[in-house]
PDB file of N, CA and C in Angstrom:
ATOM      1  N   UNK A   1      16.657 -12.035   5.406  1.00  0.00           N
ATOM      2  CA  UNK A   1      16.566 -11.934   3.967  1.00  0.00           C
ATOM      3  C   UNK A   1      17.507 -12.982   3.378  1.00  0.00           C
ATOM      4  N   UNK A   2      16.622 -13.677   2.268  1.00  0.00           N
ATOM      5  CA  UNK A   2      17.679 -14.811   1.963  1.00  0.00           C
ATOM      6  C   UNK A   2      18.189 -14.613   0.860  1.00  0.00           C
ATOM      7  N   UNK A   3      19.562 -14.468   0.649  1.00  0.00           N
ATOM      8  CA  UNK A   3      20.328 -13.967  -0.802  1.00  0.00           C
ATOM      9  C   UNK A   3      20.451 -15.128  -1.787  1.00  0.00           C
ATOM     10  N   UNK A   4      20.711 -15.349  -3.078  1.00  0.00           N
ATOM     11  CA  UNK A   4      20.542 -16.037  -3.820  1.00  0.00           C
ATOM     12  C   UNK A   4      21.832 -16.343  -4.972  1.00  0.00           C
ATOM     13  N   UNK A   5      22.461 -17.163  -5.002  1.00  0.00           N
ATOM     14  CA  UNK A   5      23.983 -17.039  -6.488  1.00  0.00           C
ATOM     15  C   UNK A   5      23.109 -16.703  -7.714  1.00  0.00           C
ATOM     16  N   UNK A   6      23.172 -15.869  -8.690  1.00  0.00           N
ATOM     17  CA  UNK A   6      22.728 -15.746  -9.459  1.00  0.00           C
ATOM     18  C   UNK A   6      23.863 -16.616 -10.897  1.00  0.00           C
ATOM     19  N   UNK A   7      23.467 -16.661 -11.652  1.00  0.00           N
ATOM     20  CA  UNK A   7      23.980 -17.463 -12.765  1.00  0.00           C
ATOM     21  C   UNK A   7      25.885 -17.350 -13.180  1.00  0.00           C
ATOM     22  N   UNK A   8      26.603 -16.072 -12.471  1.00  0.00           N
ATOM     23  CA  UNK A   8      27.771 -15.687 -11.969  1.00  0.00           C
ATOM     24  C   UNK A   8      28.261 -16.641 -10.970  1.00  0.00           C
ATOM     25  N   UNK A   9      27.876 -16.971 -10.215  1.00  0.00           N
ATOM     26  CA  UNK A   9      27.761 -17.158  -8.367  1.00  0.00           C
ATOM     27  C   UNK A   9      27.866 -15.958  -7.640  1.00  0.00           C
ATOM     28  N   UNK A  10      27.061 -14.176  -8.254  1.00  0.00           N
ATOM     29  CA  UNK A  10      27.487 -13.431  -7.162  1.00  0.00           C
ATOM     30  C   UNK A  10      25.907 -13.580  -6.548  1.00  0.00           C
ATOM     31  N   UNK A  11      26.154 -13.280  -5.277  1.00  0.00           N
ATOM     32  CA  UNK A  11      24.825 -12.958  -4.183  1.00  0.00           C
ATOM     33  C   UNK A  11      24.279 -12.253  -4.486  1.00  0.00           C
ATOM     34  N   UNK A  12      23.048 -12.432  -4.756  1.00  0.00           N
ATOM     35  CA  UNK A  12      21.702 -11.375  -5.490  1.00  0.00           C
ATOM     36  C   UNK A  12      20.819 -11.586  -4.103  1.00  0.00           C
ATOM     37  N   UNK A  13      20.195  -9.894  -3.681  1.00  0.00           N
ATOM     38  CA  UNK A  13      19.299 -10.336  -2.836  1.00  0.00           C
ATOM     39  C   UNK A  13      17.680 -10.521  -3.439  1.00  0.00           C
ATOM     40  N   UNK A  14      17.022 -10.924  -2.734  1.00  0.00           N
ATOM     41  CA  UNK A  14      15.550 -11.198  -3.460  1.00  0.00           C
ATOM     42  C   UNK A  14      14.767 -10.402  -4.262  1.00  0.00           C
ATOM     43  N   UNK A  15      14.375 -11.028  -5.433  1.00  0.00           N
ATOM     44  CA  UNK A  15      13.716 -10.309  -5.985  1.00  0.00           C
ATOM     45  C   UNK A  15      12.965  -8.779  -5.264  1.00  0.00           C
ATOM     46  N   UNK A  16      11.712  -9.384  -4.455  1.00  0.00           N
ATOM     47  CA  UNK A  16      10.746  -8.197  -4.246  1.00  0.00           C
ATOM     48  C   UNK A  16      11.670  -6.825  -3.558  1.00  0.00           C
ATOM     49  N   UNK A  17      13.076  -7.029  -2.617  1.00  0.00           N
ATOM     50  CA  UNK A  17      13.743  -6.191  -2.150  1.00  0.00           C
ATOM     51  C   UNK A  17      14.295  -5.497  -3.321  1.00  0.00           C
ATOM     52  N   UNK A  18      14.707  -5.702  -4.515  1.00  0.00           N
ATOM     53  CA  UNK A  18      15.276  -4.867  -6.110  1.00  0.00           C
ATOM     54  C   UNK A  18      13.936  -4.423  -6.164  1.00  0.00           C
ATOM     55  N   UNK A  19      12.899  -5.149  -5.970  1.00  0.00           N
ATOM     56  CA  UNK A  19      11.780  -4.306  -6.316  1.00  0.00           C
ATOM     57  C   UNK A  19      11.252  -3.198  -5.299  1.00  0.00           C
ATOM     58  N   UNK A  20      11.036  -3.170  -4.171  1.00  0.00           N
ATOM     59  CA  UNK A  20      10.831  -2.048  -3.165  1.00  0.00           C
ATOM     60  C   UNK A  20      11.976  -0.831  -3.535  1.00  0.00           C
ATOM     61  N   UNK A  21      13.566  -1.175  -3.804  1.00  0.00           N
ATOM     62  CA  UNK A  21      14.186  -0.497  -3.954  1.00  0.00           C
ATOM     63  C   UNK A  21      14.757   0.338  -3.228  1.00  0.00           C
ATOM     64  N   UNK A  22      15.408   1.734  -3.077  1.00  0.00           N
ATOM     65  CA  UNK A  22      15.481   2.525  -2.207  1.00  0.00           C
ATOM     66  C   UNK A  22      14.161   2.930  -1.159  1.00  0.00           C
ATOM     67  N   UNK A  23      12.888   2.792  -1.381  1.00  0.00           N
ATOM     68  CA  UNK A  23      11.684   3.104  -0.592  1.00  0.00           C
ATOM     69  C   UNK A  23      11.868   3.561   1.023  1.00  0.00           C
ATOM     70  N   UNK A  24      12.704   2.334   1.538  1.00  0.00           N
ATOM     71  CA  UNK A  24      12.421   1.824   2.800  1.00  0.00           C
ATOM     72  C   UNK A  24      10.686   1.525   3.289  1.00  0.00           C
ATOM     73  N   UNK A  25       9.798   1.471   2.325  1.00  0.00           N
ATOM     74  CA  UNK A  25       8.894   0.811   2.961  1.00  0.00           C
ATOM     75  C   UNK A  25       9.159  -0.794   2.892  1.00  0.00           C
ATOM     76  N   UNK A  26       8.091  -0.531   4.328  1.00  0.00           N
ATOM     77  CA  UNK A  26       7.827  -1.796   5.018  1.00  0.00           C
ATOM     78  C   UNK A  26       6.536  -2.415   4.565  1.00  0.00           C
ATOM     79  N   UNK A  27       5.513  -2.221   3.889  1.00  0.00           N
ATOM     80  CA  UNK A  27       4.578  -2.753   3.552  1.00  0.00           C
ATOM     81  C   UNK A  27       4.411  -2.513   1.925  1.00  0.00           C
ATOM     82  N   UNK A  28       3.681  -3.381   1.233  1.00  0.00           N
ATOM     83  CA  UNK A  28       2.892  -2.613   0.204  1.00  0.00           C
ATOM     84  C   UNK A  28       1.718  -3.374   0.306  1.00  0.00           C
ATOM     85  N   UNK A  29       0.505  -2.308   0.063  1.00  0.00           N
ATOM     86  CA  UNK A  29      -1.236  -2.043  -0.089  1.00  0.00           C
ATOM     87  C   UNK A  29      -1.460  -1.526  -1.065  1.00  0.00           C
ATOM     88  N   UNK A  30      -3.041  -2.306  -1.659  1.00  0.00           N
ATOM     89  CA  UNK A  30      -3.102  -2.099  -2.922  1.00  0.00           C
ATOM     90  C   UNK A  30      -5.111  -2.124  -2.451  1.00  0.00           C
ATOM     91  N   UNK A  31      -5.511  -0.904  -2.968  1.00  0.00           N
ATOM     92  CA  UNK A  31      -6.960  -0.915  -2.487  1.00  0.00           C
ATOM     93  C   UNK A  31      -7.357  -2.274  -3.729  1.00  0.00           C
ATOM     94  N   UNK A  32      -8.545  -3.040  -2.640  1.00  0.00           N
ATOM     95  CA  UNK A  32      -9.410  -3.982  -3.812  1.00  0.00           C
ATOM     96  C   UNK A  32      -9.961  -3.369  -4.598  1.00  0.00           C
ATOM     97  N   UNK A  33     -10.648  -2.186  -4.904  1.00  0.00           N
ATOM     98  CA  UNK A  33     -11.123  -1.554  -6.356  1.00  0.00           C
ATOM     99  C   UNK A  33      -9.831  -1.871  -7.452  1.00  0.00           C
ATOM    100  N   UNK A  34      -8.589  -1.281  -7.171  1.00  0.00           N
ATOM    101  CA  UNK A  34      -7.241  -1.355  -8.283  1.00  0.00           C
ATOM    102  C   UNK A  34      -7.310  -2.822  -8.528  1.00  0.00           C
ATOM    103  N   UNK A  35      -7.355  -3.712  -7.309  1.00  0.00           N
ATOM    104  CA  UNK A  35      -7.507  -4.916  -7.894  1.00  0.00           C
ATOM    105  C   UNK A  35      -8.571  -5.672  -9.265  1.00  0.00           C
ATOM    106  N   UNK A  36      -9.549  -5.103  -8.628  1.00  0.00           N
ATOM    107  CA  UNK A  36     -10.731  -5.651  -9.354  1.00  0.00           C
ATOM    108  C   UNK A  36     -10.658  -5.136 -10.851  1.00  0.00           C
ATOM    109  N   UNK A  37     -10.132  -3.971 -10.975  1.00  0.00           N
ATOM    110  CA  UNK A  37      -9.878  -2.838 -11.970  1.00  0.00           C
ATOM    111  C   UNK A  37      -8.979  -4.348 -13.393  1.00  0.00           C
ATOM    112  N   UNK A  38      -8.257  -4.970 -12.475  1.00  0.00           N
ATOM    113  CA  UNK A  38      -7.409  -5.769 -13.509  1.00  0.00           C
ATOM    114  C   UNK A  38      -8.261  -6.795 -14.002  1.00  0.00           C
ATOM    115  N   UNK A  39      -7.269  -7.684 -15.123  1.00  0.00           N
ATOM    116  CA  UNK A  39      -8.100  -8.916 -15.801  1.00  0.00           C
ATOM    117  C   UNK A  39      -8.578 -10.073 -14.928  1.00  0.00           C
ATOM    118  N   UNK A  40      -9.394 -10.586 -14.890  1.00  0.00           N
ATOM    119  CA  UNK A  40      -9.489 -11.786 -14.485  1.00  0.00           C
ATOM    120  C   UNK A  40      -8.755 -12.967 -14.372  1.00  0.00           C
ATOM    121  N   UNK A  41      -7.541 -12.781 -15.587  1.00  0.00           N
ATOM    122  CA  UNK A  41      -6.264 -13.536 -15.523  1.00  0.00           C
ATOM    123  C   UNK A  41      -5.268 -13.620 -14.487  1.00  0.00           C
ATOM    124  N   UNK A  42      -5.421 -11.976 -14.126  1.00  0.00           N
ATOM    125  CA  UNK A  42      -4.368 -11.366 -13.349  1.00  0.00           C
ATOM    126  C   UNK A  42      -5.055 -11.525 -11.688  1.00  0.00           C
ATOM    127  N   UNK A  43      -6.076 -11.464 -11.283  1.00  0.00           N
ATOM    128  CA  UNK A  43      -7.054 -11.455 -10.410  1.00  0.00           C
ATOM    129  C   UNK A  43      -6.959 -12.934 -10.177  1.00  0.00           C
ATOM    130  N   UNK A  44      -6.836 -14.167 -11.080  1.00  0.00           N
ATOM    131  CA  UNK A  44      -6.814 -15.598 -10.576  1.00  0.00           C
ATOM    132  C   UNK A  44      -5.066 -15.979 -10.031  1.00  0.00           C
ATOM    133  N   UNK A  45      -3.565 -15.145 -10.525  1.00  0.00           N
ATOM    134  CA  UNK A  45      -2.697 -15.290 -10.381  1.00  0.00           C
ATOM    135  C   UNK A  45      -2.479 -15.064  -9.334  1.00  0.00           C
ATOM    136  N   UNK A  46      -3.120 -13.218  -8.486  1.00  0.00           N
ATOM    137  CA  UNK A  46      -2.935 -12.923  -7.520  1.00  0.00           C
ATOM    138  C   UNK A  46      -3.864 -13.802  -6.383  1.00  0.00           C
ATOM    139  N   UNK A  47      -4.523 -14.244  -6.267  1.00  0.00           N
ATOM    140  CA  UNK A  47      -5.344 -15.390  -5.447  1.00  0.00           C
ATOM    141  C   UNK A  47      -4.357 -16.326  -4.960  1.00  0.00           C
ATOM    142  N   UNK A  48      -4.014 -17.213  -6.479  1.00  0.00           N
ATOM    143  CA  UNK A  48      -3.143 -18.253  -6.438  1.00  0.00           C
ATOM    144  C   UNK A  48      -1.712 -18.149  -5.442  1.00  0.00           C
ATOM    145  N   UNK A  49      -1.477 -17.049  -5.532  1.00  0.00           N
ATOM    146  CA  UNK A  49      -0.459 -16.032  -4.727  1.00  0.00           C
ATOM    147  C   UNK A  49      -0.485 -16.229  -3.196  1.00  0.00           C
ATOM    148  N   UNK A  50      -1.670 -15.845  -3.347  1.00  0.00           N
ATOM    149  CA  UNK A  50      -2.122 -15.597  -1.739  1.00  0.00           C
ATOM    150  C   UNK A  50      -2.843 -16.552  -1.297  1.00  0.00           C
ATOM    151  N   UNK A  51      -3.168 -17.671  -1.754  1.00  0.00           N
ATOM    152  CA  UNK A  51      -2.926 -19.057  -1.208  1.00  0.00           C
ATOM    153  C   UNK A  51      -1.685 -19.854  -0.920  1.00  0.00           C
ATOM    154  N   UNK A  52      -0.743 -19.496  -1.789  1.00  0.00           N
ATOM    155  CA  UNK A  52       0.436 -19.970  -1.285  1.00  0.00           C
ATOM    156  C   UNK A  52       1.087 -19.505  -0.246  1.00  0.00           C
ATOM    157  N   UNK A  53       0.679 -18.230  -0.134  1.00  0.00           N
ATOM    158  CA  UNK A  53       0.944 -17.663   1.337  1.00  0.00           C
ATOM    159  C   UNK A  53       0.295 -18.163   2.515  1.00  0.00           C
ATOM    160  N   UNK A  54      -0.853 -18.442   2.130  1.00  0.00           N
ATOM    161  CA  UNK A  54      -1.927 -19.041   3.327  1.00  0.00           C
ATOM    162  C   UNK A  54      -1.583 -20.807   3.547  1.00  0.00           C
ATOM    163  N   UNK A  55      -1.165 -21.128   2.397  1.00  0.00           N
ATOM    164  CA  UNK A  55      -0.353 -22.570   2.484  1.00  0.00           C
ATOM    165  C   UNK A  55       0.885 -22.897   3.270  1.00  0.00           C
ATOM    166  N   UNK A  56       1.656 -21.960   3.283  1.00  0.00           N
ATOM    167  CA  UNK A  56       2.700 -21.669   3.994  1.00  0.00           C
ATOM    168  C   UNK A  56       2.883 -21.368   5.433  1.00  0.00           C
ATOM    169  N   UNK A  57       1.843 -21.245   5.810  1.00  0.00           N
ATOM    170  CA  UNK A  57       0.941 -20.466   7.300  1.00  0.00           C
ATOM    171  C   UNK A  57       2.272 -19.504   7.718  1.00  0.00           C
ATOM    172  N   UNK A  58       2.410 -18.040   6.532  1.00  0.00           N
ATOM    173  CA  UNK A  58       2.639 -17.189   6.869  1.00  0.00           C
ATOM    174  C   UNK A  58       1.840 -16.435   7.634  1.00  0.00           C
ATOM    175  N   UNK A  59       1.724 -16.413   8.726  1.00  0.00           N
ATOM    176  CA  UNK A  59       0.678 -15.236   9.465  1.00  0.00           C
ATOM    177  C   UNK A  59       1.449 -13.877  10.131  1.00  0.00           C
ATOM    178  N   UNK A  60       0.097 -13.114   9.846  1.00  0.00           N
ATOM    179  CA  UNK A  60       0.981 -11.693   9.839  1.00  0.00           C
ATOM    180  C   UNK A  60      -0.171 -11.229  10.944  1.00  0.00           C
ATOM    181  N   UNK A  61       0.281 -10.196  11.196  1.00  0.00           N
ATOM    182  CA  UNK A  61      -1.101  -9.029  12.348  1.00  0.00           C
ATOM    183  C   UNK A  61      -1.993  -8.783  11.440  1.00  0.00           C
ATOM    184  N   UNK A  62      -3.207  -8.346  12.158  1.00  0.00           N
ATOM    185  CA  UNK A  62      -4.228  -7.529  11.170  1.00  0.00           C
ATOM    186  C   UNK A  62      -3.491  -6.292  11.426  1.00  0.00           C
ATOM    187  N   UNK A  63      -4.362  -5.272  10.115  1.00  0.00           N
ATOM    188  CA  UNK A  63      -3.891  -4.029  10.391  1.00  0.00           C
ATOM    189  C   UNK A  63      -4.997  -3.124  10.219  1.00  0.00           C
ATOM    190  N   UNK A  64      -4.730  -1.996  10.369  1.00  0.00           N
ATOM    191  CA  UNK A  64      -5.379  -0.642  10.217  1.00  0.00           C
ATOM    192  C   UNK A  64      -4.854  -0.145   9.206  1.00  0.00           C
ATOM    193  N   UNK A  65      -5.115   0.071   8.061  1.00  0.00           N
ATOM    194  CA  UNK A  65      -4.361   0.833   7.047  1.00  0.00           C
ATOM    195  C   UNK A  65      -4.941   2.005   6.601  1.00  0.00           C
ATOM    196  N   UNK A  66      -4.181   3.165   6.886  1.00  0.00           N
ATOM    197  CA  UNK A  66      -4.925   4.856   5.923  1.00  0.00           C
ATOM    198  C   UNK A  66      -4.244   5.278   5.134  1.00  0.00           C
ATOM    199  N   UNK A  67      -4.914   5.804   4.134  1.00  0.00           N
ATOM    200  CA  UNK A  67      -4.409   6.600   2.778  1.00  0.00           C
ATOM    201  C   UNK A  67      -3.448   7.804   3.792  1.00  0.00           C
ATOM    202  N   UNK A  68      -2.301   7.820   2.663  1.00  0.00           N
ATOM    203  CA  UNK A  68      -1.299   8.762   2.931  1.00  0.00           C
ATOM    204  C   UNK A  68      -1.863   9.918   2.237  1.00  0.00           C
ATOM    205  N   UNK A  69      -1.460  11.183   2.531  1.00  0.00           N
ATOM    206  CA  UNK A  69      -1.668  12.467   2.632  1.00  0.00           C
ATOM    207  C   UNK A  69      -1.932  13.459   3.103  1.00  0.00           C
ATOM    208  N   UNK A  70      -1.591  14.766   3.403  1.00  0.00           N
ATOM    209  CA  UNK A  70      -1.460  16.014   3.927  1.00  0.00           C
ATOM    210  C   UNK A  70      -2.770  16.081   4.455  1.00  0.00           C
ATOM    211  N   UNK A  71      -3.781  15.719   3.784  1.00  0.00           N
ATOM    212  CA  UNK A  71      -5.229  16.239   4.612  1.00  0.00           C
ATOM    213  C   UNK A  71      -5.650  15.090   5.548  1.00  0.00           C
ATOM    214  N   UNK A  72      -4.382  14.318   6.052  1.00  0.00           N
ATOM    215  CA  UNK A  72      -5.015  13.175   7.015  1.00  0.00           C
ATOM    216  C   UNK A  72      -4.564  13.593   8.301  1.00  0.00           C
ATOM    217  N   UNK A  73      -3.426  14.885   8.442  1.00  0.00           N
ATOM    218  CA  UNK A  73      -2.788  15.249   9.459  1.00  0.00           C
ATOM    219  C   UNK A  73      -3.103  17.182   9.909  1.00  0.00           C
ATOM    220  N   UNK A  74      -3.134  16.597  11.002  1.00  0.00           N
ATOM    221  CA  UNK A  74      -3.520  18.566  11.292  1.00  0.00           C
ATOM    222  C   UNK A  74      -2.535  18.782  12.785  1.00  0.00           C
ATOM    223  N   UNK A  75      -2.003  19.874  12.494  1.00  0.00           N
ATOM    224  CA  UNK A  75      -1.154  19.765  13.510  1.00  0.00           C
ATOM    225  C   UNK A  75      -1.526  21.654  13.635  1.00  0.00           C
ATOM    226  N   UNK A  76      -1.779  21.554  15.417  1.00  0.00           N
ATOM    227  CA  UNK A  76      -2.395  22.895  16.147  1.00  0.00           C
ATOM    228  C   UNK A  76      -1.691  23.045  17.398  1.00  0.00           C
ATOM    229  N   UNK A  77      -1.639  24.832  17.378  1.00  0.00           N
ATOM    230  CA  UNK A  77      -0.890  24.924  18.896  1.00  0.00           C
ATOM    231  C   UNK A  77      -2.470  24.458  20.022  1.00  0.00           C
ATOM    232  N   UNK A  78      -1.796  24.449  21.511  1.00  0.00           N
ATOM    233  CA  UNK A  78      -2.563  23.917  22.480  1.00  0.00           C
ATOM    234  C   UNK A  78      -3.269  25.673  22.836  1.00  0.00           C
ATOM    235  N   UNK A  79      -2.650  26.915  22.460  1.00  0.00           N
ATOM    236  CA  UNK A  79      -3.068  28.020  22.640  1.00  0.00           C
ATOM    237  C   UNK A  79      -2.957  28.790  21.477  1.00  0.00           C
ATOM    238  N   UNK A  80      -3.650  29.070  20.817  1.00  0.00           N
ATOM    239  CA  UNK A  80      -3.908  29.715  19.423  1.00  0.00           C
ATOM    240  C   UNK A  80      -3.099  31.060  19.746  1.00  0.00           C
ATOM    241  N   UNK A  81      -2.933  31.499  21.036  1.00  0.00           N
ATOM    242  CA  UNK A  81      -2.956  32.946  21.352  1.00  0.00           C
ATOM    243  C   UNK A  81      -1.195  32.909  22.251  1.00  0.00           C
ATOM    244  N   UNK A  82      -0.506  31.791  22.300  1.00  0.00           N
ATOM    245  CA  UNK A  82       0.574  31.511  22.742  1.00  0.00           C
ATOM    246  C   UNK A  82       1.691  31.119  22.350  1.00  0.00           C
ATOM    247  N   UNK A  83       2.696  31.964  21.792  1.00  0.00           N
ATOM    248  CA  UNK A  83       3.605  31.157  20.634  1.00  0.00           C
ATOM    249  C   UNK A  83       4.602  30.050  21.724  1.00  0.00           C
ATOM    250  N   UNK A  84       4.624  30.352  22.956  1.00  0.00           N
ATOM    251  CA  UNK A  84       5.516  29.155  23.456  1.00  0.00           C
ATOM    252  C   UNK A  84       4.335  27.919  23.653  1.00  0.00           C
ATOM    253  N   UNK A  85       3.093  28.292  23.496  1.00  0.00           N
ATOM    254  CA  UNK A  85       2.160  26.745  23.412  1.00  0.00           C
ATOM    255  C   UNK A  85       3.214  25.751  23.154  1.00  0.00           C
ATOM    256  N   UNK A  86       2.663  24.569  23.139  1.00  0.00           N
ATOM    257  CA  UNK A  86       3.544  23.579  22.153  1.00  0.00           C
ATOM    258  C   UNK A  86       2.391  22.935  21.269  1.00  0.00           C
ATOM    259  N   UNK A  87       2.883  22.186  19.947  1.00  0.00           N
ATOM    260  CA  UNK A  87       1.827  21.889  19.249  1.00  0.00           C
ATOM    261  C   UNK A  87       1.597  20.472  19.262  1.00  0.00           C
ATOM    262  N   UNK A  88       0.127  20.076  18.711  1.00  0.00           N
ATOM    263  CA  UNK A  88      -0.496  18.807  18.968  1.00  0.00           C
ATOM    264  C   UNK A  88      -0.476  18.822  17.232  1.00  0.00           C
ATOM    265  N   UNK A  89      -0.457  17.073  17.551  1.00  0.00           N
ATOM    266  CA  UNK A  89      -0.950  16.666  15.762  1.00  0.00           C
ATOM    267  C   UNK A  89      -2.315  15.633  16.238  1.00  0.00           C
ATOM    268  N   UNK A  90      -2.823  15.718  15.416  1.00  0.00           N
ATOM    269  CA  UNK A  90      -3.257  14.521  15.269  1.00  0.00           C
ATOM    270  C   UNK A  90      -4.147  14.248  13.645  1.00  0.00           C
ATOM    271  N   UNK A  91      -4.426  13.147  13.931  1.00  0.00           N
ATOM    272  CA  UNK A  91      -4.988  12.268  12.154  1.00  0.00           C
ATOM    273  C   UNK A  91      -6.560  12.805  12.265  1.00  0.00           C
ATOM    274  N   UNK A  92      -7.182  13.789  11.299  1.00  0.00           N
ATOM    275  CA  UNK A  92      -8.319  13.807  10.921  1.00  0.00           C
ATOM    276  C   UNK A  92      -8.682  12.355   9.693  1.00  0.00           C
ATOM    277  N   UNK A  93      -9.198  12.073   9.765  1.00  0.00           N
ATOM    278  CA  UNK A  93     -10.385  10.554   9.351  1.00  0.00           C
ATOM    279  C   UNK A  93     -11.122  10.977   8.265  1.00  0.00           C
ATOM    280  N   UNK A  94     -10.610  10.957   6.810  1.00  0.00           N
ATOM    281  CA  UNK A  94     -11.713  11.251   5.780  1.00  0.00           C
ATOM    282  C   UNK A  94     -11.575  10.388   4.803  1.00  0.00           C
ATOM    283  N   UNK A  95     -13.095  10.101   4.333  1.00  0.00           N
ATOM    284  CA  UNK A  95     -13.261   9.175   3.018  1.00  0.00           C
ATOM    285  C   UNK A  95     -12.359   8.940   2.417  1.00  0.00           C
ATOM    286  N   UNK A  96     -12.407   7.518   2.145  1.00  0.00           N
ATOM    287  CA  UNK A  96     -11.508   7.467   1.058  1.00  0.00           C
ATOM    288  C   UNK A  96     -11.804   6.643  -0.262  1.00  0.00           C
ATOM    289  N   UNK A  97     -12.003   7.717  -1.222  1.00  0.00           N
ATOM    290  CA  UNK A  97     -12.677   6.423  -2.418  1.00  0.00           C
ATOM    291  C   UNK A  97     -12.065   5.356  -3.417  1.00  0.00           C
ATOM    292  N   UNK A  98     -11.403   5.377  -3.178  1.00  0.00           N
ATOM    293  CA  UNK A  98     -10.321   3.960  -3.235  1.00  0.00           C
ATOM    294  C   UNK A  98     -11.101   2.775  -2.174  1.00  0.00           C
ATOM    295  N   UNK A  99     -11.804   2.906  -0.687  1.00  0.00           N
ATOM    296  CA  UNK A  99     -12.475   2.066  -0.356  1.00  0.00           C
ATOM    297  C   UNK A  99     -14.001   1.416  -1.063  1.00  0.00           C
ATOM    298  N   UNK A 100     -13.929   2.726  -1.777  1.00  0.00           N
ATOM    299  CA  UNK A 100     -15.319   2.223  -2.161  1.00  0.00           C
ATOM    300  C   UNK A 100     -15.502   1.156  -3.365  1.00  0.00           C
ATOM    301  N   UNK A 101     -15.260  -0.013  -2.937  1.00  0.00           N
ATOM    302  CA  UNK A 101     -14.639  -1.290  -4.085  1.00  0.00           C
ATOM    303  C   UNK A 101     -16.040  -1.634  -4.744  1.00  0.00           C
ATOM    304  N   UNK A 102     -17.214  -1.517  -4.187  1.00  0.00           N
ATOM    305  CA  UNK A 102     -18.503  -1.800  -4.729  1.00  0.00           C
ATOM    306  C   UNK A 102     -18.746  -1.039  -5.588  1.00  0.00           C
ATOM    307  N   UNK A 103     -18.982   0.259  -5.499  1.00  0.00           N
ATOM    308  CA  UNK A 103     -19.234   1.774  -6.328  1.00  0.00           C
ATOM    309  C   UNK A 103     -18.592   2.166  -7.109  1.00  0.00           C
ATOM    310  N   UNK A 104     -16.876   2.416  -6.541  1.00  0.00           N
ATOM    311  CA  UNK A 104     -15.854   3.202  -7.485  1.00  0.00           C
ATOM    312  C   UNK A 104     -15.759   3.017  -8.498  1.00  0.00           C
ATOM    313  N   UNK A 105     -14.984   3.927  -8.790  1.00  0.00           N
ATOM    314  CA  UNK A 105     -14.812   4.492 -10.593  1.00  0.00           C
ATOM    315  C   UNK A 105     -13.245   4.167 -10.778  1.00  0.00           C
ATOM    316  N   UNK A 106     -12.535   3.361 -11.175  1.00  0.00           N
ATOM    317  CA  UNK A 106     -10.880   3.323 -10.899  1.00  0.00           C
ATOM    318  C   UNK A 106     -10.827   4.574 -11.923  1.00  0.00           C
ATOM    319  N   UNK A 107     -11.323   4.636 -13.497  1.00  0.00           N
ATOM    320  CA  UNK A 107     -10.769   5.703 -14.355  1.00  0.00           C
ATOM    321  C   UNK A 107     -10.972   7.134 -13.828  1.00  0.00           C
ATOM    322  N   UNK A 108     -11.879   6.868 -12.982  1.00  0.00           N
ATOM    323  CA  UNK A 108     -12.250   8.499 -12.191  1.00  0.00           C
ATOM    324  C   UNK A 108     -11.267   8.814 -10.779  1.00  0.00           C
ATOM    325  N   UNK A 109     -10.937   7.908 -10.143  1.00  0.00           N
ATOM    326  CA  UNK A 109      -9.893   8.121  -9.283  1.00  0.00           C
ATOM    327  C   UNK A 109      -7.878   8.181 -10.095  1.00  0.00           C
ATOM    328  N   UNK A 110      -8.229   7.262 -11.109  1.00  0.00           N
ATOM    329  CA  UNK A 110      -6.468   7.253 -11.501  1.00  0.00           C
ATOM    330  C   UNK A 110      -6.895   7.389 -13.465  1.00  0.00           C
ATOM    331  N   UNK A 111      -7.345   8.335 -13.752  1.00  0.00           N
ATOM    332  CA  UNK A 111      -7.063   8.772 -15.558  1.00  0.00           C
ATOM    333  C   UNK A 111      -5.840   7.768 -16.268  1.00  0.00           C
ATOM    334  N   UNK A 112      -4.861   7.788 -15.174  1.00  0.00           N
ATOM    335  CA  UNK A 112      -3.726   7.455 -16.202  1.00  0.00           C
ATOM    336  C   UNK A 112      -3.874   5.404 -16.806  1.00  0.00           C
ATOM    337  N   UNK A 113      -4.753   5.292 -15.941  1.00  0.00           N
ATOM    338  CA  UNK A 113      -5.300   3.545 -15.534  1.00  0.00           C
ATOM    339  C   UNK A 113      -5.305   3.186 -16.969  1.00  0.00           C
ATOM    340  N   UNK A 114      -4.854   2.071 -17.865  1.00  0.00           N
ATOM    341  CA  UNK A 114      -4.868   1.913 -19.239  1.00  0.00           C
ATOM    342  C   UNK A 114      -5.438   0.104 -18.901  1.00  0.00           C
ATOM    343  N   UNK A 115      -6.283  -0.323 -19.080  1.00  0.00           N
ATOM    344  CA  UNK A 115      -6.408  -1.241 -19.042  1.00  0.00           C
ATOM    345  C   UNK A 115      -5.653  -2.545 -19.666  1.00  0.00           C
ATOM    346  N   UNK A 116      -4.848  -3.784 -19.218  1.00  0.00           N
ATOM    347  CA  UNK A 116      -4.525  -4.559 -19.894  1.00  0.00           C
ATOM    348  C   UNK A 116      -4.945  -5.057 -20.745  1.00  0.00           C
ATOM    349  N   UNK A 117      -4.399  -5.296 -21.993  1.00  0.00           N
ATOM    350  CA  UNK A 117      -5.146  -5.831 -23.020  1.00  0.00           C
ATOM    351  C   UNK A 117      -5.152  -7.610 -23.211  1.00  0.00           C
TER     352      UNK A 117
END
């Protein structure tokens, strides 16, 4: 992480890290429907963006990415009928309409969505 003198000379670290904030995430994802949802202004900035990334030959992994939430995880004993069983989790796999970038509805998935003016 590269720190920066800010107009003081004290060490400021990078912008987007003030912006993640306390999180500790490691990524941020943004479904293409939310994208598309924005202006065309904003839609040519973020491009421009991500050509400069691709200019840069930042290369990253592909990924697998799933919506967070409680109904993506199910966690069961190995004996329904055994309390020393031990228990299994694993990820049940359901729709998610945030993928659906052709179809979706952004005001029907997020109400609070106010469009830029």
């Amino acid at each position: 992480m590269a720190y920066e003198k800010d107009e003081n000379g004290v060490l400021c670290p990078p912008p987007l890290h003030e912006w993640f904030g306390l999180s500790y995430s490691a990524y941020f994802v943004m479904p293409r429907l939310a994208m598309e949802a924005m202006p065309h202004d904003w839609q040519r900035r973020f491009i421009a963006l991500m050509d400069e990334v691709e200019a840069a030959r930042l290369m990253t992994p592909n990924y697998h990415v799933l919506r967070d939430g409680v109904e993506y995880t199910l966690v069961k004993r190995y004996d329904e009928d055994d309390e020393t069983s031990r228990d299994y989790e694993f990820t049940a796999y359901r729709t998610d309409p945030w993928a659906e970038y052709r179809h979706g509805d952004v005001k029907e998935l997020c109400p609070s969505f106010k469009e830029p003016a």
